[in-house]
C-alpha atoms as a PDB file:
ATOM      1  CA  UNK A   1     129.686 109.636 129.763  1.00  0.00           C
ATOM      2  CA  UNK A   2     128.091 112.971 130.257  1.00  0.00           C
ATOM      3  CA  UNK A   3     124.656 114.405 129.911  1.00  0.00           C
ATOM      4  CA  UNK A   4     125.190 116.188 126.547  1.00  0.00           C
ATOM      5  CA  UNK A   5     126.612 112.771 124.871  1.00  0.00           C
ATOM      6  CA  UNK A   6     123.415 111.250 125.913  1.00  0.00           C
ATOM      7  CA  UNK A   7     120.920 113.708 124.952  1.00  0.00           C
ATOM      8  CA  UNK A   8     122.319 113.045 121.251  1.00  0.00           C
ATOM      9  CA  UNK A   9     121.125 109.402 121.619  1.00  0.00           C
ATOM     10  CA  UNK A  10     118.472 108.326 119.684  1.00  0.00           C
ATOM     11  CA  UNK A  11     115.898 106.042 121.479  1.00  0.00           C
ATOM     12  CA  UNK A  12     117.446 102.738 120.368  1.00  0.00           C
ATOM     13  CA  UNK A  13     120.839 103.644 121.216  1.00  0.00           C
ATOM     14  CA  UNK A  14     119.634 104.592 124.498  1.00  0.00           C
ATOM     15  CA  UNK A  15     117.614 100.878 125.237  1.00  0.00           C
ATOM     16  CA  UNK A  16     120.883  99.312 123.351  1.00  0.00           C
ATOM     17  CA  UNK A  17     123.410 101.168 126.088  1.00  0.00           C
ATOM     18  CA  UNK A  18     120.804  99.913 128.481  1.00  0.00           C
ATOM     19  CA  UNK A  19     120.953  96.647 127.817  1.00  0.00           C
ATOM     20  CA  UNK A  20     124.571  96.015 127.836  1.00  0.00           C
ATOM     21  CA  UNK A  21     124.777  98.113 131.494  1.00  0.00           C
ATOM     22  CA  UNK A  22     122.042  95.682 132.196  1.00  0.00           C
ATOM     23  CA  UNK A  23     124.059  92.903 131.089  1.00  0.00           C
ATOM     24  CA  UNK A  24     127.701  94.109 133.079  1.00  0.00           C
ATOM     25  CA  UNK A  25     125.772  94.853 136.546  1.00  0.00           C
ATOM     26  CA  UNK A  26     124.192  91.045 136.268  1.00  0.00           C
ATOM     27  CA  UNK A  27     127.408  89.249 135.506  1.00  0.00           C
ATOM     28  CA  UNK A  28     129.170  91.740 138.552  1.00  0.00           C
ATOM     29  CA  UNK A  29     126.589  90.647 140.889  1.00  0.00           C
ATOM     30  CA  UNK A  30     126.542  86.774 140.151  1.00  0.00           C
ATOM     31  CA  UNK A  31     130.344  87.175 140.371  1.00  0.00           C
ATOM     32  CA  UNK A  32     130.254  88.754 143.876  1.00  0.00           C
ATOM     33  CA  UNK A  33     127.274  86.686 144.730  1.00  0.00           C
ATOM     34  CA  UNK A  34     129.370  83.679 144.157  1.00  0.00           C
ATOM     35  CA  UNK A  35     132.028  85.212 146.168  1.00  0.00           C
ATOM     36  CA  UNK A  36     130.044  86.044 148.947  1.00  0.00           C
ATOM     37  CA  UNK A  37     128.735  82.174 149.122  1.00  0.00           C
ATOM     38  CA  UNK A  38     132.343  81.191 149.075  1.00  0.00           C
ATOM     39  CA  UNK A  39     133.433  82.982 152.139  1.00  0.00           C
ATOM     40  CA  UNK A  40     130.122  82.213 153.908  1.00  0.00           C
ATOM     41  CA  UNK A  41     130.691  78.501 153.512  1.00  0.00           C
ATOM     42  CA  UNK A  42     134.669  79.040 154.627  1.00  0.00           C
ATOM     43  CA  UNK A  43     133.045  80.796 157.611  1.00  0.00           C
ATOM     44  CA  UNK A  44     130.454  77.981 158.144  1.00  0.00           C
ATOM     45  CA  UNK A  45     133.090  75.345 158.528  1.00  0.00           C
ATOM     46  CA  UNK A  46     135.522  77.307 160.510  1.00  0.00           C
ATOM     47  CA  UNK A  47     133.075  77.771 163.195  1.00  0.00           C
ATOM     48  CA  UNK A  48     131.752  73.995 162.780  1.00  0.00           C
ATOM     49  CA  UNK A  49     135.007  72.367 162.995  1.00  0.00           C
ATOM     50  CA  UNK A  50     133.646  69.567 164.726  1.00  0.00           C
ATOM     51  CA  UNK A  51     130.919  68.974 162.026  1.00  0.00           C
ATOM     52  CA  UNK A  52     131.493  67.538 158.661  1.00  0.00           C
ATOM     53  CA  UNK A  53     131.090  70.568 155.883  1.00  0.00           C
ATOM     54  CA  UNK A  54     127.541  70.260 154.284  1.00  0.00           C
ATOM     55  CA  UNK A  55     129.115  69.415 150.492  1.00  0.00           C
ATOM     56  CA  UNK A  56     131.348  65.981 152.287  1.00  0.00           C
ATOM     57  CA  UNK A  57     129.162  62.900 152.794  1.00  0.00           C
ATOM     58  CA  UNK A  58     128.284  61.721 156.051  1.00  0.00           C
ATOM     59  CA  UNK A  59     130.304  58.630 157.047  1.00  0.00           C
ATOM     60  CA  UNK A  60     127.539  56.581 158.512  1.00  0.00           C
END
């Protein structure tokens, strides 16, 4: 998208493109967020091995 296309945008087509940018970076970042979390917790248990992972019950 270059700089002429978008200087042809009216104002609501501009908060509408907006929005929808808006909406793709949010879903990207819960995605890697959740992906992140998911190697954090494999790197949590590797280097507890002798610990029970904090989602297992406690055997007590």
């Amino acid at each position: 998208m270059d700089r002429e296309y978008l200087d042809t945008l009216s104002i609501d087509e501009l908060w509408a493109l907006h929005t929808e940018v808006d909406q793709i970076l949010a879903a990207r970042l819960l995605a890697e967020k959740r992906e992140l979390e998911k190697r954090l917790d494999q790197l949590g248990q590797g280097a507890n091995s002798n610990e029970p992972a904090k989602n297992t019950p406690s055997k007590h």
